[in-house]
PDB file of N, CA and C in Angstrom:
ATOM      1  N   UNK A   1       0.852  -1.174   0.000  1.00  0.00           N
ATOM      2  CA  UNK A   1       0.000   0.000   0.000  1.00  0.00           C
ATOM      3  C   UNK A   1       0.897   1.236   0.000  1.00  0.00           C
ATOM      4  N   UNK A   2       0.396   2.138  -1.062  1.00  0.00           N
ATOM      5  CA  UNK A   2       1.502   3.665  -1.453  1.00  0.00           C
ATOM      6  C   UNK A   2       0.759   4.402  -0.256  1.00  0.00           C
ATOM      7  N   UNK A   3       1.707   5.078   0.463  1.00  0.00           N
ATOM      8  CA  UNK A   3       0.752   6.285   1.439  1.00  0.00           C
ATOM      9  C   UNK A   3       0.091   7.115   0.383  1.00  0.00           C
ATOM     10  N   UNK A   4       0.593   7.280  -0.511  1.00  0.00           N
ATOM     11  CA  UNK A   4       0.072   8.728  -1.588  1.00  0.00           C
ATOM     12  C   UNK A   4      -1.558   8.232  -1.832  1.00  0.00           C
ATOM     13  N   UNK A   5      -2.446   6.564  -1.582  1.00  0.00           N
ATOM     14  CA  UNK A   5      -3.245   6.256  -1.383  1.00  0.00           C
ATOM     15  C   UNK A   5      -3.520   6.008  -0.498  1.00  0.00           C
ATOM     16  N   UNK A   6      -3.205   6.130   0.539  1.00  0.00           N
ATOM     17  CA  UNK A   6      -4.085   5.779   1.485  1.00  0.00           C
ATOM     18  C   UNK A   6      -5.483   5.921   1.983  1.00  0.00           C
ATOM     19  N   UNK A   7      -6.011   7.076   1.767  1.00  0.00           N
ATOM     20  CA  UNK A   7      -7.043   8.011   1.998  1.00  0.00           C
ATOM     21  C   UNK A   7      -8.028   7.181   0.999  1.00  0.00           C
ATOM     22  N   UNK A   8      -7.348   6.512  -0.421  1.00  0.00           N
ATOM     23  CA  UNK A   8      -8.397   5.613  -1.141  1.00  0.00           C
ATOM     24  C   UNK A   8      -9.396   4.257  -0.183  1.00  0.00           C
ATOM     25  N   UNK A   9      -8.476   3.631   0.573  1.00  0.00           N
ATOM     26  CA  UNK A   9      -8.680   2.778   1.419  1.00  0.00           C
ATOM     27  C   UNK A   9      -9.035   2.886   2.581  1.00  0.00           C
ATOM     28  N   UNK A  10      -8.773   3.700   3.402  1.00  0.00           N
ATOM     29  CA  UNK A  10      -8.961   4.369   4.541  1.00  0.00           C
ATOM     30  C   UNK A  10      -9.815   5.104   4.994  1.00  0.00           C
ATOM     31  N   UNK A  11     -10.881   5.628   6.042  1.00  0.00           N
ATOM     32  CA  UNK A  11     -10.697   6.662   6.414  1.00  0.00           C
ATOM     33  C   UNK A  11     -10.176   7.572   7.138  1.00  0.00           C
ATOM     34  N   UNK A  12      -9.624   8.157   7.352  1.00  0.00           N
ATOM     35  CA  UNK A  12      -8.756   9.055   8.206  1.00  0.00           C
ATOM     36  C   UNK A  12      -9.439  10.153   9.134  1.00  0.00           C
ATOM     37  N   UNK A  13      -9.096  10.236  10.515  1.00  0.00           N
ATOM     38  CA  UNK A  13      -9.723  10.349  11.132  1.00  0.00           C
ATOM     39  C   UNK A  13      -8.654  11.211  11.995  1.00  0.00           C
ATOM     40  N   UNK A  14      -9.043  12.660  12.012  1.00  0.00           N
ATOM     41  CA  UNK A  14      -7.805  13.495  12.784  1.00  0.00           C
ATOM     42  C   UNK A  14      -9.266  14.570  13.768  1.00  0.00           C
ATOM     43  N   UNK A  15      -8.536  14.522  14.939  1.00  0.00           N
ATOM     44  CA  UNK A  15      -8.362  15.449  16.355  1.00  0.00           C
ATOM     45  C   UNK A  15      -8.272  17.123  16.169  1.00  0.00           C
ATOM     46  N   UNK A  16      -9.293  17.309  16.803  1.00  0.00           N
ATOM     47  CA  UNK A  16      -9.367  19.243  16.397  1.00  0.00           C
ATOM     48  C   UNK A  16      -8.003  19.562  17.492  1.00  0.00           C
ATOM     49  N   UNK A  17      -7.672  20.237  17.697  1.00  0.00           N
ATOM     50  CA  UNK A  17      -6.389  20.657  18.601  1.00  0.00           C
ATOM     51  C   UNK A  17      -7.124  20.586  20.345  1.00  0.00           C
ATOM     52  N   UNK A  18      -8.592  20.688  20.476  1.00  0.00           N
ATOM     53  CA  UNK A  18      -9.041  20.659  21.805  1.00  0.00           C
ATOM     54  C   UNK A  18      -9.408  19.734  22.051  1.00  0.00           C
ATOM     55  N   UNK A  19      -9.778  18.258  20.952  1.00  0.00           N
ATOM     56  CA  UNK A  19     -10.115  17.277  21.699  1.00  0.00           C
ATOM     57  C   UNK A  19      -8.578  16.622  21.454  1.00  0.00           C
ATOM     58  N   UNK A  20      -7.899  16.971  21.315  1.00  0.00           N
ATOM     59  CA  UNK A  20      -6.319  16.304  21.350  1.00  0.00           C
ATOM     60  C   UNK A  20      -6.123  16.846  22.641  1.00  0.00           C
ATOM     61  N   UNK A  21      -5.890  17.368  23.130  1.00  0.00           N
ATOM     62  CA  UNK A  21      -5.647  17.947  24.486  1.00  0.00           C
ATOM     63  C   UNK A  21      -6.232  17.270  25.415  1.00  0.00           C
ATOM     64  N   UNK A  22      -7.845  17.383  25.278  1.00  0.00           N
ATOM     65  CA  UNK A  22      -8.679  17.087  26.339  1.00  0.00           C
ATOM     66  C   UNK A  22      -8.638  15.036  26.309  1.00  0.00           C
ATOM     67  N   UNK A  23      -8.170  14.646  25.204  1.00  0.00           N
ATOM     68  CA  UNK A  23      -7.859  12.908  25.615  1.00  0.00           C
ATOM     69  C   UNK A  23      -6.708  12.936  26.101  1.00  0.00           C
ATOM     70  N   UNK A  24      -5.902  13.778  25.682  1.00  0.00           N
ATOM     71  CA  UNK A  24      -4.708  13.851  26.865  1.00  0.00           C
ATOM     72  C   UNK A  24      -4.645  13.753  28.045  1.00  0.00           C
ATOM     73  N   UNK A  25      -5.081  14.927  28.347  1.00  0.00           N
ATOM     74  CA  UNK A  25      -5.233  15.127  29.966  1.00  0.00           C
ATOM     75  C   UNK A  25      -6.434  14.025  30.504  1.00  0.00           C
ATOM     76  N   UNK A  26      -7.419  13.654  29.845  1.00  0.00           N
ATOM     77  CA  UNK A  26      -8.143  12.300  30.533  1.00  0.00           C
ATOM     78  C   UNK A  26      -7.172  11.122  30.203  1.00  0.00           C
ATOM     79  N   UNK A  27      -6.367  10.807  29.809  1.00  0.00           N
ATOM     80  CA  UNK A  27      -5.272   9.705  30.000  1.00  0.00           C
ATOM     81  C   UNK A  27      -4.261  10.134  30.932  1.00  0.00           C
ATOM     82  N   UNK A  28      -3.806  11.172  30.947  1.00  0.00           N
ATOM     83  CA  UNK A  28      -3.465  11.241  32.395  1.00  0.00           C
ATOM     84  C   UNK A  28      -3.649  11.670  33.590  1.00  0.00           C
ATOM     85  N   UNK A  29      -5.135  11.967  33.571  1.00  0.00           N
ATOM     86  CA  UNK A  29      -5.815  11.302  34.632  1.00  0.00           C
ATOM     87  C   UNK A  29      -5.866   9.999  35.471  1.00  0.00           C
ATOM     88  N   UNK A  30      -5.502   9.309  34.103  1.00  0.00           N
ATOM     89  CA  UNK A  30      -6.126   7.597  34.420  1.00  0.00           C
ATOM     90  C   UNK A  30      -4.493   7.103  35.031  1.00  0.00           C
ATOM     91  N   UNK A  31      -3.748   8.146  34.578  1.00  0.00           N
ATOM     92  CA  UNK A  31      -2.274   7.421  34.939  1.00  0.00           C
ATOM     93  C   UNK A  31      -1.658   6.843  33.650  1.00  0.00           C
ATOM     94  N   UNK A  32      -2.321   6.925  32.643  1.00  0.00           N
ATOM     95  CA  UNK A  32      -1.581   6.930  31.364  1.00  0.00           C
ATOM     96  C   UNK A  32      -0.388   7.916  31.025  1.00  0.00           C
ATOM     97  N   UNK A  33       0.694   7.336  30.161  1.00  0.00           N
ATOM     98  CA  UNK A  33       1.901   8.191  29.801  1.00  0.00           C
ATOM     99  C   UNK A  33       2.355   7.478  28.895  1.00  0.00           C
ATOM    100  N   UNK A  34       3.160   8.002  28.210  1.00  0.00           N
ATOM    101  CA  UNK A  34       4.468   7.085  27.543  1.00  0.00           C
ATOM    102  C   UNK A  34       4.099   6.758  26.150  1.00  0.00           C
ATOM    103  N   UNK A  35       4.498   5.615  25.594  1.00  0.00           N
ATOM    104  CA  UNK A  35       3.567   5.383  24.277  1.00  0.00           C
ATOM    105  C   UNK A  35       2.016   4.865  24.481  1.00  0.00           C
ATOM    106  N   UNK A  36       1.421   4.418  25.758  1.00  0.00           N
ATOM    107  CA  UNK A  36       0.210   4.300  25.924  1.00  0.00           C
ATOM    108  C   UNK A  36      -0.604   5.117  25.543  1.00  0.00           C
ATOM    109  N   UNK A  37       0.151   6.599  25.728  1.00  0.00           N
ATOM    110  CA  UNK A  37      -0.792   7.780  25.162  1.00  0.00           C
ATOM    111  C   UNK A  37      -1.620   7.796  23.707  1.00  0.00           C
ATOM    112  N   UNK A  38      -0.788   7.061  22.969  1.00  0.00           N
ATOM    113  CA  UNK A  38      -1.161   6.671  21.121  1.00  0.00           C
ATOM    114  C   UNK A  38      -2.567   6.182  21.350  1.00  0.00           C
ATOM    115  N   UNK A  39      -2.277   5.165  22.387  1.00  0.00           N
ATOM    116  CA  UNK A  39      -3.771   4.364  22.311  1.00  0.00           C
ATOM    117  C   UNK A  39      -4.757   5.340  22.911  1.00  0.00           C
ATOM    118  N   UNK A  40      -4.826   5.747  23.888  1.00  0.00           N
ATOM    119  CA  UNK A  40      -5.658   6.957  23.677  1.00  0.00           C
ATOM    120  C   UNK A  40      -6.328   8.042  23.040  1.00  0.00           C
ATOM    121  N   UNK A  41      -5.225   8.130  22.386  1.00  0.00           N
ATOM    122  CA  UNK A  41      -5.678   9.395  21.377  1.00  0.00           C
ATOM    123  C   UNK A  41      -6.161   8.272  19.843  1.00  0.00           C
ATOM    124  N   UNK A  42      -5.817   7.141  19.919  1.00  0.00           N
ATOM    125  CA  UNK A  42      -6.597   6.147  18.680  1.00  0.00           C
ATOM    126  C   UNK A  42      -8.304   5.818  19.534  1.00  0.00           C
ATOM    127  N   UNK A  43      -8.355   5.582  20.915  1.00  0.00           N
ATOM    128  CA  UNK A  43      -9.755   5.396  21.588  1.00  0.00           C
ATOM    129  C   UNK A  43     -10.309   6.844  20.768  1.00  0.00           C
ATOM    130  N   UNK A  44      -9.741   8.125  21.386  1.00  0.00           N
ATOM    131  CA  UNK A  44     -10.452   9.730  21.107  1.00  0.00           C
ATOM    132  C   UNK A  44     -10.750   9.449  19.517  1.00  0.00           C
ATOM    133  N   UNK A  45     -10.475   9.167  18.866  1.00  0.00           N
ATOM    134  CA  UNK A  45     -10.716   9.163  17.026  1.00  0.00           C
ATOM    135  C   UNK A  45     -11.963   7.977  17.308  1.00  0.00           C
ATOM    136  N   UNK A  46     -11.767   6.538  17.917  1.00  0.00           N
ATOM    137  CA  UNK A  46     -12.541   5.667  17.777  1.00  0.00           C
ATOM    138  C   UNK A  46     -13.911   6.253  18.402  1.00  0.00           C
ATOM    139  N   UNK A  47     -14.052   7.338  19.661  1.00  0.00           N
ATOM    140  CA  UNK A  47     -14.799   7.446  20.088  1.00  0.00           C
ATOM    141  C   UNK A  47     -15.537   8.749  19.470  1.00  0.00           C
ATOM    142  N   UNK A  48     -14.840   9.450  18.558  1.00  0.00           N
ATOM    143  CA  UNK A  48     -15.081  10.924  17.611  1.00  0.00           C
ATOM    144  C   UNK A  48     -15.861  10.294  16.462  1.00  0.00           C
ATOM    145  N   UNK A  49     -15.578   8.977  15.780  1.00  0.00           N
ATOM    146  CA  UNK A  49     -16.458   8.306  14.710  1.00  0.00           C
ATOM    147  C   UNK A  49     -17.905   7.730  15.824  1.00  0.00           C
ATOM    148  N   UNK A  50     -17.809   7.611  16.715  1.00  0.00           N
ATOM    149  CA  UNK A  50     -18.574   6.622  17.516  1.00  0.00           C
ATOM    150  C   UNK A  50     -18.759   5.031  16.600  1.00  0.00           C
ATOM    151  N   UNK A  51     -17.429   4.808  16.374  1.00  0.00           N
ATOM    152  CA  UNK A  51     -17.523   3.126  15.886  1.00  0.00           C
ATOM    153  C   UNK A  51     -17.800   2.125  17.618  1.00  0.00           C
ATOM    154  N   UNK A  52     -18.214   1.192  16.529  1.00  0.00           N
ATOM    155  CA  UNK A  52     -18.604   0.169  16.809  1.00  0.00           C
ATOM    156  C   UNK A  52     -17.685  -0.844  17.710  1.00  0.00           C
ATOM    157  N   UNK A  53     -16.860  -1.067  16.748  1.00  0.00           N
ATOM    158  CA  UNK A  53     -15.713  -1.962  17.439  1.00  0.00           C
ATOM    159  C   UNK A  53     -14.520  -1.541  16.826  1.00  0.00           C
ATOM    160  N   UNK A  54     -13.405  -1.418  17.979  1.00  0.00           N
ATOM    161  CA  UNK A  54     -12.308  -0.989  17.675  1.00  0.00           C
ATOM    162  C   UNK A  54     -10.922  -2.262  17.956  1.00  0.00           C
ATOM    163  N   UNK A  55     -10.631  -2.727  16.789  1.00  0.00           N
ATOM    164  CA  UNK A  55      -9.579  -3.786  17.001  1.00  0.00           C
ATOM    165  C   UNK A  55      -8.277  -3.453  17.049  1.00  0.00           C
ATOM    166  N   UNK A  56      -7.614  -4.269  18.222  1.00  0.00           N
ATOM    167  CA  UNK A  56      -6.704  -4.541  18.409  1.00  0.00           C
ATOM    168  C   UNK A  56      -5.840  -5.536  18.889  1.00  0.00           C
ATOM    169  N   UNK A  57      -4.888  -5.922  19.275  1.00  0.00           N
ATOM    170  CA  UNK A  57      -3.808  -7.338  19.692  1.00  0.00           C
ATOM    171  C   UNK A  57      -3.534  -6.728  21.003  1.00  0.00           C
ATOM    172  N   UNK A  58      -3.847  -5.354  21.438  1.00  0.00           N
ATOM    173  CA  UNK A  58      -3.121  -4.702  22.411  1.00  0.00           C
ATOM    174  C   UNK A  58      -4.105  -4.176  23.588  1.00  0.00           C
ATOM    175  N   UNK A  59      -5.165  -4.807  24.169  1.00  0.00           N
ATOM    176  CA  UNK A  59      -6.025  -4.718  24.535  1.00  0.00           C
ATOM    177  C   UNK A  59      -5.717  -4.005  26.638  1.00  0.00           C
ATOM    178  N   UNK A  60      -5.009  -4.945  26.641  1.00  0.00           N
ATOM    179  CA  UNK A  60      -4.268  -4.251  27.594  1.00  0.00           C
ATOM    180  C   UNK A  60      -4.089  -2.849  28.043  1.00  0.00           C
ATOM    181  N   UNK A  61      -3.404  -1.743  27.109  1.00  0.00           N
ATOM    182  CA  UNK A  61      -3.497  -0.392  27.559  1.00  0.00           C
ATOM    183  C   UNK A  61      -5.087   0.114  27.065  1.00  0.00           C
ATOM    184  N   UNK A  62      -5.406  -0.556  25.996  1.00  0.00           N
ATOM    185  CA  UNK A  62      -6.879   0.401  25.750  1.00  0.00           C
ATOM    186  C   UNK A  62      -8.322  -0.005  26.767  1.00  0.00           C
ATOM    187  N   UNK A  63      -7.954  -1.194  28.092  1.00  0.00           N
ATOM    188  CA  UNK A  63      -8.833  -1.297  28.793  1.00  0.00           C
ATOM    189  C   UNK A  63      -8.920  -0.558  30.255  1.00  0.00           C
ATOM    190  N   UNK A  64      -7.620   0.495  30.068  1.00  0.00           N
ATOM    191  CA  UNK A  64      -7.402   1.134  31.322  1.00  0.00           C
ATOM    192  C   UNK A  64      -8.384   2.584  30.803  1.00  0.00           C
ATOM    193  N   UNK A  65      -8.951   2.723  29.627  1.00  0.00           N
ATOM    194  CA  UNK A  65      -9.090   3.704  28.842  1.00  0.00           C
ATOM    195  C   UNK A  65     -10.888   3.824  29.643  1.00  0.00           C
ATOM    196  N   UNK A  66     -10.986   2.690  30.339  1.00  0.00           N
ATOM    197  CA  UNK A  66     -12.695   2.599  31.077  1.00  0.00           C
ATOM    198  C   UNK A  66     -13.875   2.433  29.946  1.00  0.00           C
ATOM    199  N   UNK A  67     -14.971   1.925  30.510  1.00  0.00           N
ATOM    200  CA  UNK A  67     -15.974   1.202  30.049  1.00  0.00           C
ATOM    201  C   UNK A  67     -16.606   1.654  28.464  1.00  0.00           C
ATOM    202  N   UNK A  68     -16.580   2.386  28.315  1.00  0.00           N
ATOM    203  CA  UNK A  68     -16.689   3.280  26.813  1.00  0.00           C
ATOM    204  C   UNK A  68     -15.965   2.613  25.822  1.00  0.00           C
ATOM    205  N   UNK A  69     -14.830   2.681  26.104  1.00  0.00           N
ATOM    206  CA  UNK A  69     -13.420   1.781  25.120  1.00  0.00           C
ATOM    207  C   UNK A  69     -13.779   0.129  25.247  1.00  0.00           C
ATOM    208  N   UNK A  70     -13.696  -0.382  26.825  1.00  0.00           N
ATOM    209  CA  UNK A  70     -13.493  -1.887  26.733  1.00  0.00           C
ATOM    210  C   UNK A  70     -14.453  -2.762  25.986  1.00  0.00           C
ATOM    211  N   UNK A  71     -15.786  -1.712  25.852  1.00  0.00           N
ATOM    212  CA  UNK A  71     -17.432  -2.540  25.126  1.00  0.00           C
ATOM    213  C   UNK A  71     -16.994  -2.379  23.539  1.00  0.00           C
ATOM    214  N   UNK A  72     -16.287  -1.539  22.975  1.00  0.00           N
ATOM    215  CA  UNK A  72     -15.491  -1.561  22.012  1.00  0.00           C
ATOM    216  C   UNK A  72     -14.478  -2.782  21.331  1.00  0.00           C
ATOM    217  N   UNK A  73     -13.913  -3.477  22.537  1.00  0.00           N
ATOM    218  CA  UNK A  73     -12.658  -3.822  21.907  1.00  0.00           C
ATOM    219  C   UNK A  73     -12.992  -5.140  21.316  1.00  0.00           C
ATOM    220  N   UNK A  74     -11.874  -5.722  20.496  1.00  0.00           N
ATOM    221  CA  UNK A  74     -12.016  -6.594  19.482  1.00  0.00           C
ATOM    222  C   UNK A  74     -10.417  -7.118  19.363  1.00  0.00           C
ATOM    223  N   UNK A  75     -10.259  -8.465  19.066  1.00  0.00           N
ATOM    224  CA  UNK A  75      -9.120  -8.751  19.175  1.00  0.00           C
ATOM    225  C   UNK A  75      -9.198  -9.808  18.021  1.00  0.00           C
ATOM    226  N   UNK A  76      -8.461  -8.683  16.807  1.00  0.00           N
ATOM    227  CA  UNK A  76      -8.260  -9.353  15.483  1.00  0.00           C
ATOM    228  C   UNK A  76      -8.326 -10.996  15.295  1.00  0.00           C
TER     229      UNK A  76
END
């Protein structure tokens, strides 16, 4: 897959500058940091589409993310 397509296959899904912030600071709230933060701010996009199910192998940091995220998760 060319990135120069991606957007064919994809949808892409980007963070206004205040809800980037505001999943921030509610992940570290929770005691999130580090690269855990990614998964957070991938929950904030999952939870900005309001999808359905959000898959991953990495279920672990996105269940500290609380009940919103975990009814979400999916493990490819």
């Amino acid at each position: 897959m060319c990135l120069d397509t991606i957007g064919e296959r994809l949808n892409l899904i980007a963070l206004e500058v205040a809800e980037h912030i505001s999943a921030i600071r509610e992940a570290a709230g929770l005691g999130i940091e580090g690269g855990a933060l990614y998964d957070a701010l991938l929950a904030a996009c999952a939870t900005k589409v309001q999808t359905d199910i959000l898959y991953t192998w990495n279920t672990r940091d996105f269940q500290r993310l609380g009940p919103n995220i975990t009814g979400r998760l999916r493990t490819p």
